[in-house]
PDB file of N, CA and C in Angstrom:
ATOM      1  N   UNK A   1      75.839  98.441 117.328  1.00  0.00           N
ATOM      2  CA  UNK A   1      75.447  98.918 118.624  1.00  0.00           C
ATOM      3  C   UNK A   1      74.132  99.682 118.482  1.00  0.00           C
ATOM      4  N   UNK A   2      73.247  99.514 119.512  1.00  0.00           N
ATOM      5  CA  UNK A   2      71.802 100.021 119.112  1.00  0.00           C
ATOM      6  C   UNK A   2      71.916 101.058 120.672  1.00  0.00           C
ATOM      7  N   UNK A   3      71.386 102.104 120.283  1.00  0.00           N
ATOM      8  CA  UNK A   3      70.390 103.383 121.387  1.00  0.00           C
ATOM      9  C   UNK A   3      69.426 103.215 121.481  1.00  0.00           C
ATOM     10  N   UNK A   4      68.626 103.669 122.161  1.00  0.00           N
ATOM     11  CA  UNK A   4      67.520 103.639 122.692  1.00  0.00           C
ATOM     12  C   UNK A   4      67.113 105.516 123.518  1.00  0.00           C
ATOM     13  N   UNK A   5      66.694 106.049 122.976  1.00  0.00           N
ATOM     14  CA  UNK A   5      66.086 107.005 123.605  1.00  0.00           C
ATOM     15  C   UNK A   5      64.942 107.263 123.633  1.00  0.00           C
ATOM     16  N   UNK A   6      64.687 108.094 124.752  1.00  0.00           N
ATOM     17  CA  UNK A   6      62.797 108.170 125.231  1.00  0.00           C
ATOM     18  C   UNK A   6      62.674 109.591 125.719  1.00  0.00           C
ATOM     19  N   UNK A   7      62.038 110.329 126.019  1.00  0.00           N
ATOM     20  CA  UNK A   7      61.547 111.121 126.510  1.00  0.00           C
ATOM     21  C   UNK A   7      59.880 111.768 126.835  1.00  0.00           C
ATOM     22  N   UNK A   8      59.815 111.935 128.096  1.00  0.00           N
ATOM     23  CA  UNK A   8      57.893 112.266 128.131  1.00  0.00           C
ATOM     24  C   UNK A   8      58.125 113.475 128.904  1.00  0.00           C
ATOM     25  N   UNK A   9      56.540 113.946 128.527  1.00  0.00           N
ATOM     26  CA  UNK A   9      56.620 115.585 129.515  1.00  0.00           C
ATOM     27  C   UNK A   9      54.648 115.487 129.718  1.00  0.00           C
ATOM     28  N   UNK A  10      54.970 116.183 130.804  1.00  0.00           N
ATOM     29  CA  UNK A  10      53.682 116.105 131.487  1.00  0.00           C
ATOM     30  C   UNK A  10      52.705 117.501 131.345  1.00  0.00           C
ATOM     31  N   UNK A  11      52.055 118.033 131.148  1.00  0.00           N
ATOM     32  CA  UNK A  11      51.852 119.998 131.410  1.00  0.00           C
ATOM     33  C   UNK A  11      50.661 119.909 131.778  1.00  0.00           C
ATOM     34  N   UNK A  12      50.308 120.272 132.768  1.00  0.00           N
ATOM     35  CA  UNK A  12      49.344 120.263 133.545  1.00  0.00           C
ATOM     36  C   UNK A  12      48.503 121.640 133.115  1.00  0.00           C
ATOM     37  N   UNK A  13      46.830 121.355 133.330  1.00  0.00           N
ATOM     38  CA  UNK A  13      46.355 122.552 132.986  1.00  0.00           C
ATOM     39  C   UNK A  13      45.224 122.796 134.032  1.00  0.00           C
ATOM     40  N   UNK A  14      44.520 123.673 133.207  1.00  0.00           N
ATOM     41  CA  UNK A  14      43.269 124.146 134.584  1.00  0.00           C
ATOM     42  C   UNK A  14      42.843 122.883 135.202  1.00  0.00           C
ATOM     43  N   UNK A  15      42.323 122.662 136.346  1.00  0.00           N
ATOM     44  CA  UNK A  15      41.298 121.370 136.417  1.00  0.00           C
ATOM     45  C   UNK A  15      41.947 120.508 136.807  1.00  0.00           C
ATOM     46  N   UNK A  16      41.630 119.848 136.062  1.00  0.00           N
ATOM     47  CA  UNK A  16      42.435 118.188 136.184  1.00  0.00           C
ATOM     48  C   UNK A  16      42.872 117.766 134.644  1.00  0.00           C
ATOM     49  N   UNK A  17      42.650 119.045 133.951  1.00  0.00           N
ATOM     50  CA  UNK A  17      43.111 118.874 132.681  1.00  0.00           C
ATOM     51  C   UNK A  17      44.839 118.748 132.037  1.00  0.00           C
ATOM     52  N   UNK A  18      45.469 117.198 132.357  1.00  0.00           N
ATOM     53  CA  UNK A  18      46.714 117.328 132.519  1.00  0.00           C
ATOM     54  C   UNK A  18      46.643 116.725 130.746  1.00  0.00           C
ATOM     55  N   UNK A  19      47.947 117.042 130.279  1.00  0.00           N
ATOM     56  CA  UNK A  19      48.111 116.158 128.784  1.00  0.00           C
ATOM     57  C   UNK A  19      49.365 115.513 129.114  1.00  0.00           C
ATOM     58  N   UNK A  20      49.637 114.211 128.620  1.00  0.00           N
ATOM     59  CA  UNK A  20      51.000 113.396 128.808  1.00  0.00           C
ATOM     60  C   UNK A  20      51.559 113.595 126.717  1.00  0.00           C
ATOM     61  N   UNK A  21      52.789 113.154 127.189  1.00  0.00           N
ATOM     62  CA  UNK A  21      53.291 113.065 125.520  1.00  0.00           C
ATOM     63  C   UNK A  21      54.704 112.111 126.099  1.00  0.00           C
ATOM     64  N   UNK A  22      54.590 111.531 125.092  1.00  0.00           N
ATOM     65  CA  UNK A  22      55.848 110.530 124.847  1.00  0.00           C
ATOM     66  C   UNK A  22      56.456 110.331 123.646  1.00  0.00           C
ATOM     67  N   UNK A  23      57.533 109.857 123.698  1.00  0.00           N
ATOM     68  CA  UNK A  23      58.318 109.260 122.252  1.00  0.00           C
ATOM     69  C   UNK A  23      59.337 108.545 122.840  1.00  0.00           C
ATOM     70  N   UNK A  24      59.778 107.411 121.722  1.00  0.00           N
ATOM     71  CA  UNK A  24      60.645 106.787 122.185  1.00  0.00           C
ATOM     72  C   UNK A  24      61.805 106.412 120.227  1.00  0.00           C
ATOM     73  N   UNK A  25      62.904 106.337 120.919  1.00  0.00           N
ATOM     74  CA  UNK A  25      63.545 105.991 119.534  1.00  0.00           C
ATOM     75  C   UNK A  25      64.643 104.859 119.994  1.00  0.00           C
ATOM     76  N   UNK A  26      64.525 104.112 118.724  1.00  0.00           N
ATOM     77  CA  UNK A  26      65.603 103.031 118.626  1.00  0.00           C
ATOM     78  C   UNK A  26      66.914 103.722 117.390  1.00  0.00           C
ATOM     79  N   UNK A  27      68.034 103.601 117.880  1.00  0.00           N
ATOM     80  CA  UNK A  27      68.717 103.555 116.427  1.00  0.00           C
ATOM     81  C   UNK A  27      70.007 102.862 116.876  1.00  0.00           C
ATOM     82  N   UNK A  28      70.484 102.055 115.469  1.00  0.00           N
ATOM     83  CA  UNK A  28      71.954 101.747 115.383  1.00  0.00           C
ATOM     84  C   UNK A  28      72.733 102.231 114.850  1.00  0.00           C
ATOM     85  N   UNK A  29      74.099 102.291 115.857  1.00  0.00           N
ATOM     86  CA  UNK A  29      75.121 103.092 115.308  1.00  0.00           C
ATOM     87  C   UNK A  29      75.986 102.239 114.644  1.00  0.00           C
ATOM     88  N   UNK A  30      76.152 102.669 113.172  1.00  0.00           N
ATOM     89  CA  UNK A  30      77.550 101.917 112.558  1.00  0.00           C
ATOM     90  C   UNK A  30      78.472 102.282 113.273  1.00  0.00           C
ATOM     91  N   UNK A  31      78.659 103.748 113.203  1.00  0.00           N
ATOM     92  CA  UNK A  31      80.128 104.129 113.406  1.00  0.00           C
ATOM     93  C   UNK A  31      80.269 104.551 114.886  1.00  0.00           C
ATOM     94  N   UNK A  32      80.889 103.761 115.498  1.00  0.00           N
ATOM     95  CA  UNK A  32      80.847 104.209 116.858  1.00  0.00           C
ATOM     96  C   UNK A  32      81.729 105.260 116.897  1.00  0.00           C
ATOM     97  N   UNK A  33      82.383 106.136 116.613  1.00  0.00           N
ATOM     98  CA  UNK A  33      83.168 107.158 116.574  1.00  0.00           C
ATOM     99  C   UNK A  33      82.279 108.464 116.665  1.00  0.00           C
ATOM    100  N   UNK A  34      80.985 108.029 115.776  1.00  0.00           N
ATOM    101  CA  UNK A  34      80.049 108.941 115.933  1.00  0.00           C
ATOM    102  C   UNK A  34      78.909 108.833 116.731  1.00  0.00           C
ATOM    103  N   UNK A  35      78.753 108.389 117.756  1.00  0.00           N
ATOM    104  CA  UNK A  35      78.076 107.368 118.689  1.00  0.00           C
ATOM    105  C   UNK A  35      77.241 108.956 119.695  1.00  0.00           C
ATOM    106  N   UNK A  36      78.309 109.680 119.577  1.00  0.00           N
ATOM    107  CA  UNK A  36      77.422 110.842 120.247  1.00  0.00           C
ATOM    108  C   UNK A  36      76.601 112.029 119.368  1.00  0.00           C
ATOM    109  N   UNK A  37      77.158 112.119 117.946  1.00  0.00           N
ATOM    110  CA  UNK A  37      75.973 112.692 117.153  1.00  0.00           C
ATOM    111  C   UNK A  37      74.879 112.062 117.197  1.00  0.00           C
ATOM    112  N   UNK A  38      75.364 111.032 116.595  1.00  0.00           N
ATOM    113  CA  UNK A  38      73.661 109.600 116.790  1.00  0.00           C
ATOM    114  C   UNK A  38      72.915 110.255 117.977  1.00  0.00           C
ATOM    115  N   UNK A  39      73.404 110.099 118.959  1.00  0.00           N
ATOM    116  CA  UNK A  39      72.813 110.490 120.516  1.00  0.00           C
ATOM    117  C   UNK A  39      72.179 111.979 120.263  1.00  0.00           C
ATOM    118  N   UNK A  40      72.739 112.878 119.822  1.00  0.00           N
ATOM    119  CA  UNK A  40      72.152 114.638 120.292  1.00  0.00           C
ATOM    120  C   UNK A  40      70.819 114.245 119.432  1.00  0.00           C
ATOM    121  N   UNK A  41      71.132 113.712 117.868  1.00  0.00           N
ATOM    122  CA  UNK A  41      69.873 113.606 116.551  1.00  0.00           C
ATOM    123  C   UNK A  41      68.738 113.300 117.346  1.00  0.00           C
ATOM    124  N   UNK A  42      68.658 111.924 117.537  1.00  0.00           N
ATOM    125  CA  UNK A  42      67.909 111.214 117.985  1.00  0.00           C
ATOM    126  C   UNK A  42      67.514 111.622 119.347  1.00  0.00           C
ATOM    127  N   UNK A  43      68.014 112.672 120.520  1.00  0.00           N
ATOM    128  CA  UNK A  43      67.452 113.479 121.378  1.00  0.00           C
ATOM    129  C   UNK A  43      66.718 114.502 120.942  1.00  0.00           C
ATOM    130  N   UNK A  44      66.949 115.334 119.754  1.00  0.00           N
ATOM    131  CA  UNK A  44      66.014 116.502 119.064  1.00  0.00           C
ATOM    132  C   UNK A  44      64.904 115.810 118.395  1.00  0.00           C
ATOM    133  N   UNK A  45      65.099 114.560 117.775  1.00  0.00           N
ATOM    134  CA  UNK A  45      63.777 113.686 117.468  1.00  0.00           C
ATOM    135  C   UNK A  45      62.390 113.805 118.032  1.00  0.00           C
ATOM    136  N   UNK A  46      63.031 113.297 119.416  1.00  0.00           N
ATOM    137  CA  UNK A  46      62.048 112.832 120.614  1.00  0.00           C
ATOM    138  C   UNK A  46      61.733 113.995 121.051  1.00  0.00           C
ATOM    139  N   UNK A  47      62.533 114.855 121.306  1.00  0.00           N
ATOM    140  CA  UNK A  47      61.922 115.898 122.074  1.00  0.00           C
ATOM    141  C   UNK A  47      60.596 116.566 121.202  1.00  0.00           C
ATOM    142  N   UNK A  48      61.076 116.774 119.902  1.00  0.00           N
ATOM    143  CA  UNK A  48      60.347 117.557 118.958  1.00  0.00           C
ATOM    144  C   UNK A  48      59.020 116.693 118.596  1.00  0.00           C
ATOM    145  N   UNK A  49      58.925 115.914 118.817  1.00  0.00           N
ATOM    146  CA  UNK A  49      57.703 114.647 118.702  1.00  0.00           C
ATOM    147  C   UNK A  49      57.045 114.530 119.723  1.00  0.00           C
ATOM    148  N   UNK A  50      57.511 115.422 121.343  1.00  0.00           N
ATOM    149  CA  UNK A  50      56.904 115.241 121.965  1.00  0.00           C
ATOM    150  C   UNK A  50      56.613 116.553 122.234  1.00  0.00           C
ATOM    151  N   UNK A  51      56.751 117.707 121.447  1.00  0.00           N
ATOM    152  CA  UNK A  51      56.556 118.722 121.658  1.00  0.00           C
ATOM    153  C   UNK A  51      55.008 118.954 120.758  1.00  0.00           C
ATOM    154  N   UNK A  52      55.088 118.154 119.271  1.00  0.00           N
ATOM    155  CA  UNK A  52      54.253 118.145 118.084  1.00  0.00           C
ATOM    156  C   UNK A  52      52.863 117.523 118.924  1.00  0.00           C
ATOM    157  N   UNK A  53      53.458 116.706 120.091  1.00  0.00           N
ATOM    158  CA  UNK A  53      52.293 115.893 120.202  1.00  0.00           C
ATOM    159  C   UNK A  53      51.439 116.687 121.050  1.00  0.00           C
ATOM    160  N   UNK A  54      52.057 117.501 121.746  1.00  0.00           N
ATOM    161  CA  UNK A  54      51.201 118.641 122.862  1.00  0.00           C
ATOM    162  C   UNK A  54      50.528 119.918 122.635  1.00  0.00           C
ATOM    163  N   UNK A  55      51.073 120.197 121.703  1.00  0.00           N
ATOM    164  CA  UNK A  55      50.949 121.649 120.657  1.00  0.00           C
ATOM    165  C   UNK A  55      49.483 121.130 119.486  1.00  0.00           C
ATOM    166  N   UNK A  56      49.332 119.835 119.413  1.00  0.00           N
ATOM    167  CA  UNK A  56      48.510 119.536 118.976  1.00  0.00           C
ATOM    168  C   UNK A  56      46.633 119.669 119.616  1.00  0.00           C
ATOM    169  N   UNK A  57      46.028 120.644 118.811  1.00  0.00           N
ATOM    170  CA  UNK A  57      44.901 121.554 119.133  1.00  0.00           C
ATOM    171  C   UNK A  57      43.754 120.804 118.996  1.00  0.00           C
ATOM    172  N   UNK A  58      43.053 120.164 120.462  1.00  0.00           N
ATOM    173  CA  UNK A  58      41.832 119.375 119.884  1.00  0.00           C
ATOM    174  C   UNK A  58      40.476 120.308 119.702  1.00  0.00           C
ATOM    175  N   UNK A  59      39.900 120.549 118.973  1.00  0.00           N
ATOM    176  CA  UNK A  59      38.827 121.790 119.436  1.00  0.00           C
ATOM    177  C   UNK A  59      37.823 120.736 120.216  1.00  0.00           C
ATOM    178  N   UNK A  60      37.571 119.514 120.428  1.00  0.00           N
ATOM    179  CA  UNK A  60      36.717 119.069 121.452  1.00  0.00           C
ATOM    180  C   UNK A  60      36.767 119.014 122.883  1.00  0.00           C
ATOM    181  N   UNK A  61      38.264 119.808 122.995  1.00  0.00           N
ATOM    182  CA  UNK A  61      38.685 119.496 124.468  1.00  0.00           C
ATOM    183  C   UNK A  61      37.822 120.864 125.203  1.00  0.00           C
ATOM    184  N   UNK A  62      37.061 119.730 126.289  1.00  0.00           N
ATOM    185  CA  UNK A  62      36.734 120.841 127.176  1.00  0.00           C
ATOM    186  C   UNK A  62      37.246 120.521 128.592  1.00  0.00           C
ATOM    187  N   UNK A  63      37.128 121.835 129.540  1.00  0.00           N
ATOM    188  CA  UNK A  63      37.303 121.953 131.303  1.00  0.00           C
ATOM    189  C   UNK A  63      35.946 121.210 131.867  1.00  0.00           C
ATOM    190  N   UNK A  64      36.191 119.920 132.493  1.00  0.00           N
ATOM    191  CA  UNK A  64      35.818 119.052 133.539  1.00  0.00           C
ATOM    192  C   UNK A  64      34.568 120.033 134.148  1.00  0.00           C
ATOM    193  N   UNK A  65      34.372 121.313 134.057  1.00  0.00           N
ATOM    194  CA  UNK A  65      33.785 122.107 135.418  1.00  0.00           C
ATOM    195  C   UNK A  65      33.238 123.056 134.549  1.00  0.00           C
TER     196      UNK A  65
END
């Protein structure tokens, strides 16, 4: 049996300076008994990958204005 989880977040900033972040995960579960650990893991994955991806500091980014 295969999952599929995704998650995106949007954070809007001064301007029109918005950043998007995404992740997405595939996994198969052997053991379906454990079908909802699989599920929480693979939700802290994504989230945290889409947290790494926003927290990430460009020093070229500038305000539009």
């Amino acid at each position: 049996m295969k999952i599929r989880v995704s998650y995106s977040e949007l954070v809007s900033g001064p301007g029109f300076n918005n950043r998007r972040a995404e992740a997405e995960l595939e996994v198969t579960v052997e053991n379906k008994a454990d079908i909802e650990g699989t599920y929480k893991k693979a939700w802290e994955r994504v989230k945290s990958e889409v947290k790494r991806q926003l927290t990430i500091s460009n020093d070229n980014d500038e305000v539009p204005f």
